[in-house]
PDB file of N, CA and C in Angstrom:
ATOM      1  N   UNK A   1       0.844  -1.188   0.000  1.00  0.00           N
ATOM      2  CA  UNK A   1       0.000   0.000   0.000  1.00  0.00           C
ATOM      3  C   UNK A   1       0.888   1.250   0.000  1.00  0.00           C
ATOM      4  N   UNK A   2       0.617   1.814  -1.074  1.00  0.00           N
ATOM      5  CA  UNK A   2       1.611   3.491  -0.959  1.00  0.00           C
ATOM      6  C   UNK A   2       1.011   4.149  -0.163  1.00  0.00           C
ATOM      7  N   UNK A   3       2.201   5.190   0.846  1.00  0.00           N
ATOM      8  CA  UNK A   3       1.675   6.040   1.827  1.00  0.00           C
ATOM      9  C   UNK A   3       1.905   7.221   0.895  1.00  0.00           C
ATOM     10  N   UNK A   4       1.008   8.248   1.100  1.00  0.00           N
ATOM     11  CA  UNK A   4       0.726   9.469   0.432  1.00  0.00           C
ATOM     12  C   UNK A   4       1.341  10.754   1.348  1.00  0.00           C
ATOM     13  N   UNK A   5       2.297  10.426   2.141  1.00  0.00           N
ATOM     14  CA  UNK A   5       2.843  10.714   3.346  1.00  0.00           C
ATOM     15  C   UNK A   5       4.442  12.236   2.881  1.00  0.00           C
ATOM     16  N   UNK A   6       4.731  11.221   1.586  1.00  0.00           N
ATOM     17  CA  UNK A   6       5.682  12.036   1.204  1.00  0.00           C
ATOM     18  C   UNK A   6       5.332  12.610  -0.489  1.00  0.00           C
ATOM     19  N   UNK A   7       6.288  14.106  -0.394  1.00  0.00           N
ATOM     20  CA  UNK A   7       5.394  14.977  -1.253  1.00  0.00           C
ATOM     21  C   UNK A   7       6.405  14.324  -2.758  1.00  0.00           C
ATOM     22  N   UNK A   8       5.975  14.600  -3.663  1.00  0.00           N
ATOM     23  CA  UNK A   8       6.374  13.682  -4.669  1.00  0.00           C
ATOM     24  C   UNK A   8       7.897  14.444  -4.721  1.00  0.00           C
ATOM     25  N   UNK A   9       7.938  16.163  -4.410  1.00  0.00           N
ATOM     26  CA  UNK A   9       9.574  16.301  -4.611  1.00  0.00           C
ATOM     27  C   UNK A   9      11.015  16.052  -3.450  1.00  0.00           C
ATOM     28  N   UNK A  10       9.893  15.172  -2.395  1.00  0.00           N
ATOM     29  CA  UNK A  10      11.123  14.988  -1.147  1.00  0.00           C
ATOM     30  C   UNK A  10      12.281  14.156  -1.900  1.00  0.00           C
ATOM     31  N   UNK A  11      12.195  13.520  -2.588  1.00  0.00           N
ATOM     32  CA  UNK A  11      13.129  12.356  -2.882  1.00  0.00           C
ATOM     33  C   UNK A  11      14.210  13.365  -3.547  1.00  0.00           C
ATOM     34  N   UNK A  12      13.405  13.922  -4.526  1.00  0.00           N
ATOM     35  CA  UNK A  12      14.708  15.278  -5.382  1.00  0.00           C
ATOM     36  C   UNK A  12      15.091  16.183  -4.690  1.00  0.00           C
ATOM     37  N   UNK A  13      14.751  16.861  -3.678  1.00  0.00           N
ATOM     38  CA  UNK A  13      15.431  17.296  -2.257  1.00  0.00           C
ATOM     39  C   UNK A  13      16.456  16.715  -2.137  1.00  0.00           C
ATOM     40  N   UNK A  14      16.414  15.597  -1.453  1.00  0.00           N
ATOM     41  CA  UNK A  14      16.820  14.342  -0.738  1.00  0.00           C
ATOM     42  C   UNK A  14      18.367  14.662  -1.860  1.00  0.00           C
ATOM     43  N   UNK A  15      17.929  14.044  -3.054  1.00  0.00           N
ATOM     44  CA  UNK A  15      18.573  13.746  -3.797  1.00  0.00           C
ATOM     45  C   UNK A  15      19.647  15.291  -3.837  1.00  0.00           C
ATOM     46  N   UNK A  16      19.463  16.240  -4.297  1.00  0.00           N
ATOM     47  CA  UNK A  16      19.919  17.391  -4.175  1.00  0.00           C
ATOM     48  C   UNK A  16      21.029  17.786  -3.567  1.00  0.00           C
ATOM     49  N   UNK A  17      20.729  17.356  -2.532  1.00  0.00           N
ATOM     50  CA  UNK A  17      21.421  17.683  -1.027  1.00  0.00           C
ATOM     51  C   UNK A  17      22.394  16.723  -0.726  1.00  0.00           C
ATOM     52  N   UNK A  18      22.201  15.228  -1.399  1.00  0.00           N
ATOM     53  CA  UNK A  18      23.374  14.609  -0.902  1.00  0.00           C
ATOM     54  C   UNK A  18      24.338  14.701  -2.250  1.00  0.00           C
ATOM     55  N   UNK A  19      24.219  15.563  -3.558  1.00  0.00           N
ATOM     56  CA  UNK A  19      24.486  15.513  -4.083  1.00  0.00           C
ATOM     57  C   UNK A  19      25.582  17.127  -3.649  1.00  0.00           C
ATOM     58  N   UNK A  20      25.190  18.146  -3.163  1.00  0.00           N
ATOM     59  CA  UNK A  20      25.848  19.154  -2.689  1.00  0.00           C
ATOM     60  C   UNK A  20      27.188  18.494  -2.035  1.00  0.00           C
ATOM     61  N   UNK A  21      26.403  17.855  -0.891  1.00  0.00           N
ATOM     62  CA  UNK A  21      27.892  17.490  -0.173  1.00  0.00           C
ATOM     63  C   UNK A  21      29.045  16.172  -0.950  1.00  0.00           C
ATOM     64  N   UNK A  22      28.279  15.453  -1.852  1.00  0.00           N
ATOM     65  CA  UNK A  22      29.544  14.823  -2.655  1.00  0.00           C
ATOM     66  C   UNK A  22      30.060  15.515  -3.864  1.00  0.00           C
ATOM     67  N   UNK A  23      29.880  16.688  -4.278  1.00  0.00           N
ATOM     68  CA  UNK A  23      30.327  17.761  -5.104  1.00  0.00           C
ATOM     69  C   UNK A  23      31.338  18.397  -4.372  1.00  0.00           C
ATOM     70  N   UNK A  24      30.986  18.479  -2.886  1.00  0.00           N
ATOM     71  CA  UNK A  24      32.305  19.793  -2.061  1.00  0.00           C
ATOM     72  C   UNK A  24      32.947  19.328  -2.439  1.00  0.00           C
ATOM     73  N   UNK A  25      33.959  20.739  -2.186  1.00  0.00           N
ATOM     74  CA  UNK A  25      35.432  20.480  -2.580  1.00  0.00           C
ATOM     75  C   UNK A  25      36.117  19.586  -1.617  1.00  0.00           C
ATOM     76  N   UNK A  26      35.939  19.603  -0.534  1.00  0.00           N
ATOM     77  CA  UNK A  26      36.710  18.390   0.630  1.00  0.00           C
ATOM     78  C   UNK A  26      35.758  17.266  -0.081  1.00  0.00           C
ATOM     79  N   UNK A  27      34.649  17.126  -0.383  1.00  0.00           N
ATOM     80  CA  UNK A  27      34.522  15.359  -0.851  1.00  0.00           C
ATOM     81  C   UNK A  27      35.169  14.974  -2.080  1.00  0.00           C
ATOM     82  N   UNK A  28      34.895  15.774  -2.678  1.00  0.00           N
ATOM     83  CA  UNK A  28      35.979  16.053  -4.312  1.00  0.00           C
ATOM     84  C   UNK A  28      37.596  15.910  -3.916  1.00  0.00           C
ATOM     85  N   UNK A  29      38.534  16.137  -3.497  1.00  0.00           N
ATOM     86  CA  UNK A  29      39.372  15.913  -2.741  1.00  0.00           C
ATOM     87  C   UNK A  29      39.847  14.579  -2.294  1.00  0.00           C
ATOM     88  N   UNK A  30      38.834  14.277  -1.198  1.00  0.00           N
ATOM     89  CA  UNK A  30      38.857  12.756  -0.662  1.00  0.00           C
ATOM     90  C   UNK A  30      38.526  12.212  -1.345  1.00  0.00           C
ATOM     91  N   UNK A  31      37.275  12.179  -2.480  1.00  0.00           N
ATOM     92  CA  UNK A  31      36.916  11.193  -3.090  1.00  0.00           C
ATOM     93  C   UNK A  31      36.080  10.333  -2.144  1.00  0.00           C
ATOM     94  N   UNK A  32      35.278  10.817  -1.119  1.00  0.00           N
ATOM     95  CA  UNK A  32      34.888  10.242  -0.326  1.00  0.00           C
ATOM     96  C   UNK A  32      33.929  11.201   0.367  1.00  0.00           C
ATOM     97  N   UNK A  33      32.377  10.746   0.820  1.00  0.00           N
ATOM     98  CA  UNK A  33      31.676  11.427   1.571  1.00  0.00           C
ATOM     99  C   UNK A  33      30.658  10.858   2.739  1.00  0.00           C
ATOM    100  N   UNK A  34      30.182  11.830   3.540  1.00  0.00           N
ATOM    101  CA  UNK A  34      29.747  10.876   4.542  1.00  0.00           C
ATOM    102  C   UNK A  34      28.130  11.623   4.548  1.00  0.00           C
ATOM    103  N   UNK A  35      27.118  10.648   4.096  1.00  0.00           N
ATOM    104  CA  UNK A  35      25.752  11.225   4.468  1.00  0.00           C
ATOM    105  C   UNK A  35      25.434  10.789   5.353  1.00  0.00           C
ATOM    106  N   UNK A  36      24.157  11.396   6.124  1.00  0.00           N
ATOM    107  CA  UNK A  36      23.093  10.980   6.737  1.00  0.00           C
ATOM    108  C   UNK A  36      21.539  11.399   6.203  1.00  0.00           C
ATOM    109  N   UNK A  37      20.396  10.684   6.953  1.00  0.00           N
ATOM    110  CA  UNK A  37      19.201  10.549   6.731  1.00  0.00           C
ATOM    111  C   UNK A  37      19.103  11.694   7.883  1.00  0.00           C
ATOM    112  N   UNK A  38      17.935  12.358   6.909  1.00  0.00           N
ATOM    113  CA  UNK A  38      17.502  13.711   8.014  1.00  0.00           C
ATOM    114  C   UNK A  38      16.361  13.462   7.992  1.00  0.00           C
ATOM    115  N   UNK A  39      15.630  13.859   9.758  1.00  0.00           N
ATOM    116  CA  UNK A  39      14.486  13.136  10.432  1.00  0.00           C
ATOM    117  C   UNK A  39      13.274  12.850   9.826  1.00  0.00           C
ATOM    118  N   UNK A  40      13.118  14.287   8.737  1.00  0.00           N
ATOM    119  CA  UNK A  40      11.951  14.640   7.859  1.00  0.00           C
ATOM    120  C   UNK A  40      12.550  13.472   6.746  1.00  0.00           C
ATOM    121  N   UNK A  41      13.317  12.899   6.117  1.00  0.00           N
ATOM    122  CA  UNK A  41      13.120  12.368   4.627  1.00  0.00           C
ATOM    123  C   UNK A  41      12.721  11.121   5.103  1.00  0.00           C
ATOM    124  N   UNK A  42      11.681  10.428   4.114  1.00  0.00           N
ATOM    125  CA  UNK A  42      10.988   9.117   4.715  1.00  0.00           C
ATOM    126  C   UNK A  42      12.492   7.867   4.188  1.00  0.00           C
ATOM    127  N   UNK A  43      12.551   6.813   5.225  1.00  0.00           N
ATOM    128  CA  UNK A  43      13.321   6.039   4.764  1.00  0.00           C
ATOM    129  C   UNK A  43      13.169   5.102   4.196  1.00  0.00           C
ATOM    130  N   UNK A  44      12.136   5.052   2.847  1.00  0.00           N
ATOM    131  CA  UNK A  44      12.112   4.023   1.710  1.00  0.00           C
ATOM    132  C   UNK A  44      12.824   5.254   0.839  1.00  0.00           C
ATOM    133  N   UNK A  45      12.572   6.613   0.555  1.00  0.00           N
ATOM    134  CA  UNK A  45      12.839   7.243  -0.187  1.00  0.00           C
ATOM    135  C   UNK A  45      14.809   6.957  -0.358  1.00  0.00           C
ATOM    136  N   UNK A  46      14.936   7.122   1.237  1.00  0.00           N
ATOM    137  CA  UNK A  46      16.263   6.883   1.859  1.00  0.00           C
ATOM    138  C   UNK A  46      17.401   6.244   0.979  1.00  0.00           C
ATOM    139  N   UNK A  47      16.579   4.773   1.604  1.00  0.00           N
ATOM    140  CA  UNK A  47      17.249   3.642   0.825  1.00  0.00           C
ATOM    141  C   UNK A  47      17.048   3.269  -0.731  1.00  0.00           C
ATOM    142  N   UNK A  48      16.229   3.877  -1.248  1.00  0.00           N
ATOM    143  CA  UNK A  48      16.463   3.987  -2.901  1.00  0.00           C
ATOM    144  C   UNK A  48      17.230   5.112  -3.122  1.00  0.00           C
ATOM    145  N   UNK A  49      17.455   5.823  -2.516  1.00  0.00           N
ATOM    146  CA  UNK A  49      18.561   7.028  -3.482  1.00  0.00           C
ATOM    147  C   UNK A  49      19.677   6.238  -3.202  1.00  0.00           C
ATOM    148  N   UNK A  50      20.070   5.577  -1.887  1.00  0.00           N
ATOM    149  CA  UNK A  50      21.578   4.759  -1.758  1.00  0.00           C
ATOM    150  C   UNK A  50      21.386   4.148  -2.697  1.00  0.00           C
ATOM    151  N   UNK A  51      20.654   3.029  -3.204  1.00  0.00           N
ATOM    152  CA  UNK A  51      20.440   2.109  -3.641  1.00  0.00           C
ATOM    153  C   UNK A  51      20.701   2.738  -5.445  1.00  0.00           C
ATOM    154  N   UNK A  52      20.612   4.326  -5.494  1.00  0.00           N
ATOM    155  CA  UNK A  52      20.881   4.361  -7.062  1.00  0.00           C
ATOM    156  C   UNK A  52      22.177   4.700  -7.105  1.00  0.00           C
ATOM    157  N   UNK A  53      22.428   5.191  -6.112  1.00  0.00           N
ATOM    158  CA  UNK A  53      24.136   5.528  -6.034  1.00  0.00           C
ATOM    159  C   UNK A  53      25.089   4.471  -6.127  1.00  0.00           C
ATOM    160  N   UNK A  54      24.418   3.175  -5.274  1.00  0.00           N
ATOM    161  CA  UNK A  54      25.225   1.856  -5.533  1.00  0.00           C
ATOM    162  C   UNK A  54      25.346   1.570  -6.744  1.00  0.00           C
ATOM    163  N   UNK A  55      24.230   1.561  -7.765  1.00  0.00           N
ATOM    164  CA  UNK A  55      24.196   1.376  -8.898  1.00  0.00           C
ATOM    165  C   UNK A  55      25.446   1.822  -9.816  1.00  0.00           C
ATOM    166  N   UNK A  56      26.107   3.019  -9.637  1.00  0.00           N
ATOM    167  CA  UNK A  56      27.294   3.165 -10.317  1.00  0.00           C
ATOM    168  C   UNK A  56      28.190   2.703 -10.272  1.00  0.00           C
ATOM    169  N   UNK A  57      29.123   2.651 -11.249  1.00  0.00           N
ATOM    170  CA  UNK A  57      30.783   1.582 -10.911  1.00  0.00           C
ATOM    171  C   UNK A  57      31.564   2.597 -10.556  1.00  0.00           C
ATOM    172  N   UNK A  58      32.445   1.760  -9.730  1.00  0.00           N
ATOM    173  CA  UNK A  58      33.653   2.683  -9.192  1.00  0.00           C
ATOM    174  C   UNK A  58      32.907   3.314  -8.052  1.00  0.00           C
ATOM    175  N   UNK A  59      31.708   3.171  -7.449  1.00  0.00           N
ATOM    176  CA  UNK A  59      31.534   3.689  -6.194  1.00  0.00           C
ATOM    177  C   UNK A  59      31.118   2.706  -5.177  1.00  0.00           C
ATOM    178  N   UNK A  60      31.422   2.837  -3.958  1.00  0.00           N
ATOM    179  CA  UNK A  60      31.687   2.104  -2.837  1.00  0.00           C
ATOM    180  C   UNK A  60      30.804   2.507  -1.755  1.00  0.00           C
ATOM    181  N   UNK A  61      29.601   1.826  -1.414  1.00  0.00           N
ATOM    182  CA  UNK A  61      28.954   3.012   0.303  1.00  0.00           C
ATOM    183  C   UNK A  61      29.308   1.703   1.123  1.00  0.00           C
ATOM    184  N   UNK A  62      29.498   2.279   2.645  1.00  0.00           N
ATOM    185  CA  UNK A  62      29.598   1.719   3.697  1.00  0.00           C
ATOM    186  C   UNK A  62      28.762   2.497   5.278  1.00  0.00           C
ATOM    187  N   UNK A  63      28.096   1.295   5.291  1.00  0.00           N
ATOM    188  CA  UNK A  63      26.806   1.732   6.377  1.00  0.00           C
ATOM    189  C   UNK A  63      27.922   1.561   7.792  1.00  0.00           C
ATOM    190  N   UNK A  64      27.476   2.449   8.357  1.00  0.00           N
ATOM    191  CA  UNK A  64      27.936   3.031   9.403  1.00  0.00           C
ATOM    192  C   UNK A  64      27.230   2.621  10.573  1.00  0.00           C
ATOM    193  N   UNK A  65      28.144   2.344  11.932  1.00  0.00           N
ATOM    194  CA  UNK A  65      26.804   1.888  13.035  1.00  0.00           C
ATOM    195  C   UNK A  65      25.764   3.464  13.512  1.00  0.00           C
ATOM    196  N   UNK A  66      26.409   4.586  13.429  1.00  0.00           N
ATOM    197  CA  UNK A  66      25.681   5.833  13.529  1.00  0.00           C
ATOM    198  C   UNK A  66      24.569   6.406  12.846  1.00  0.00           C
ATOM    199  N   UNK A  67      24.556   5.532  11.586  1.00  0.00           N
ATOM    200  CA  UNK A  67      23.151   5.420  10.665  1.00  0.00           C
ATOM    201  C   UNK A  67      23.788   6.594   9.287  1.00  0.00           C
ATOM    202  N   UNK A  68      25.076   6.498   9.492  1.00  0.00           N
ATOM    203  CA  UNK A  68      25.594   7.716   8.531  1.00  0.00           C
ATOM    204  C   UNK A  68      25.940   6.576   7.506  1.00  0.00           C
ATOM    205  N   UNK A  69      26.650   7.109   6.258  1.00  0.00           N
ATOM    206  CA  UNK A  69      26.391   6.166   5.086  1.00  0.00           C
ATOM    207  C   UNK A  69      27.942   6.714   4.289  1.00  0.00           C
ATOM    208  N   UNK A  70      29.159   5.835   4.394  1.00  0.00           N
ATOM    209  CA  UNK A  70      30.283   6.542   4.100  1.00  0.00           C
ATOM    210  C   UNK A  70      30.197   6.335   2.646  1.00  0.00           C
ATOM    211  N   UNK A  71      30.415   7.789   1.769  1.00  0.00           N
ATOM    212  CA  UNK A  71      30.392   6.870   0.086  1.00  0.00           C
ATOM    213  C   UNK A  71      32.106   6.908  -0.284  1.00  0.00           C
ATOM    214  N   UNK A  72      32.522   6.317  -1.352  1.00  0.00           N
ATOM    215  CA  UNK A  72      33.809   6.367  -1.538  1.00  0.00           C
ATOM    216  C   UNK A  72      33.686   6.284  -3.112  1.00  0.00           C
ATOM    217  N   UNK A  73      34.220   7.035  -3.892  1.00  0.00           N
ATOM    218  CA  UNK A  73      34.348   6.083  -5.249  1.00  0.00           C
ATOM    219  C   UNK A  73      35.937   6.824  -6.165  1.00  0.00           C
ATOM    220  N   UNK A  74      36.412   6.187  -6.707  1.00  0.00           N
ATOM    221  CA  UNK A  74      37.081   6.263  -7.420  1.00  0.00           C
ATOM    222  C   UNK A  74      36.778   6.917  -9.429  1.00  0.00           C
ATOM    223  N   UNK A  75      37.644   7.832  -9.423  1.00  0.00           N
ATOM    224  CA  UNK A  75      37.709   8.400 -10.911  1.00  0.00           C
ATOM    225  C   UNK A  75      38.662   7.774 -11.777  1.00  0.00           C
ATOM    226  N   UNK A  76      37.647   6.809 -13.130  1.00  0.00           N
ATOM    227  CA  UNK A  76      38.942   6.079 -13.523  1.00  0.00           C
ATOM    228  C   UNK A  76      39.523   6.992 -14.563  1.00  0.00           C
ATOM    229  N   UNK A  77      41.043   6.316 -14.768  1.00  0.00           N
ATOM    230  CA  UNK A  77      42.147   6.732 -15.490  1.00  0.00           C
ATOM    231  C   UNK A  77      41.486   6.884 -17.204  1.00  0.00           C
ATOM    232  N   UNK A  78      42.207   8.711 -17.401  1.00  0.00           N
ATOM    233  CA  UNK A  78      41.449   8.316 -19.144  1.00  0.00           C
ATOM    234  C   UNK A  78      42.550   7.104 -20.058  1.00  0.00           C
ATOM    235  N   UNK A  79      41.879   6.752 -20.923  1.00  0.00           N
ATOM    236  CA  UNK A  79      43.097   5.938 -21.518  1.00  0.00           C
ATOM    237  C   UNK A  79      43.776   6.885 -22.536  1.00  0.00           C
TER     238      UNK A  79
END
Protein backbone atom coordinates (compact mmCIF):
# COMPACT_ATOMS: atom_id res chain seq x y z
CA UNK A 1 0.00 0.00 0.00
CA UNK A 2 1.61 3.49 -0.96
CA UNK A 3 1.68 6.04 1.83
CA UNK A 4 0.73 9.47 0.43
CA UNK A 5 2.84 10.71 3.35
CA UNK A 6 5.68 12.04 1.20
CA UNK A 7 5.39 14.98 -1.25
CA UNK A 8 6.37 13.68 -4.67
CA UNK A 9 9.57 16.30 -4.61
CA UNK A 10 11.12 14.99 -1.15
CA UNK A 11 13.13 12.36 -2.88
CA UNK A 12 14.71 15.28 -5.38
CA UNK A 13 15.43 17.30 -2.26
CA UNK A 14 16.82 14.34 -0.74
CA UNK A 15 18.57 13.75 -3.80
CA UNK A 16 19.92 17.39 -4.18
CA UNK A 17 21.42 17.68 -1.03
CA UNK A 18 23.37 14.61 -0.90
CA UNK A 19 24.49 15.51 -4.08
CA UNK A 20 25.85 19.15 -2.69
CA UNK A 21 27.89 17.49 -0.17
CA UNK A 22 29.54 14.82 -2.65
CA UNK A 23 30.33 17.76 -5.10
CA UNK A 24 32.31 19.79 -2.06
CA UNK A 25 35.43 20.48 -2.58
CA UNK A 26 36.71 18.39 0.63
CA UNK A 27 34.52 15.36 -0.85
CA UNK A 28 35.98 16.05 -4.31
CA UNK A 29 39.37 15.91 -2.74
CA UNK A 30 38.86 12.76 -0.66
CA UNK A 31 36.92 11.19 -3.09
CA UNK A 32 34.89 10.24 -0.33
CA UNK A 33 31.68 11.43 1.57
CA UNK A 34 29.75 10.88 4.54
CA UNK A 35 25.75 11.23 4.47
CA UNK A 36 23.09 10.98 6.74
CA UNK A 37 19.20 10.55 6.73
CA UNK A 38 17.50 13.71 8.01
CA UNK A 39 14.49 13.14 10.43
CA UNK A 40 11.95 14.64 7.86
CA UNK A 41 13.12 12.37 4.63
CA UNK A 42 10.99 9.12 4.71
CA UNK A 43 13.32 6.04 4.76
CA UNK A 44 12.11 4.02 1.71
CA UNK A 45 12.84 7.24 -0.19
CA UNK A 46 16.26 6.88 1.86
CA UNK A 47 17.25 3.64 0.82
CA UNK A 48 16.46 3.99 -2.90
CA UNK A 49 18.56 7.03 -3.48
CA UNK A 50 21.58 4.76 -1.76
CA UNK A 51 20.44 2.11 -3.64
CA UNK A 52 20.88 4.36 -7.06
CA UNK A 53 24.14 5.53 -6.03
CA UNK A 54 25.23 1.86 -5.53
CA UNK A 55 24.20 1.38 -8.90
CA UNK A 56 27.29 3.16 -10.32
CA UNK A 57 30.78 1.58 -10.91
CA UNK A 58 33.65 2.68 -9.19
CA UNK A 59 31.53 3.69 -6.19
CA UNK A 60 31.69 2.10 -2.84
CA UNK A 61 28.95 3.01 0.30
CA UNK A 62 29.60 1.72 3.70
CA UNK A 63 26.81 1.73 6.38
CA UNK A 64 27.94 3.03 9.40
CA UNK A 65 26.80 1.89 13.03
CA UNK A 66 25.68 5.83 13.53
CA UNK A 67 23.15 5.42 10.66
CA UNK A 68 25.59 7.72 8.53
CA UNK A 69 26.39 6.17 5.09
CA UNK A 70 30.28 6.54 4.10
CA UNK A 71 30.39 6.87 0.09
CA UNK A 72 33.81 6.37 -1.54
CA UNK A 73 34.35 6.08 -5.25
CA UNK A 74 37.08 6.26 -7.42
CA UNK A 75 37.71 8.40 -10.91
CA UNK A 76 38.94 6.08 -13.52
CA UNK A 77 42.15 6.73 -15.49
CA UNK A 78 41.45 8.32 -19.14
CA UNK A 79 43.10 5.94 -21.52
Amino acid sequence: MASPSASPDSFERMGLRVQKIINSQSAQKAKAALIFRLPDEPVDEWERLLEEIDENDNVTLAYRDDGGVQIFWVVPKED
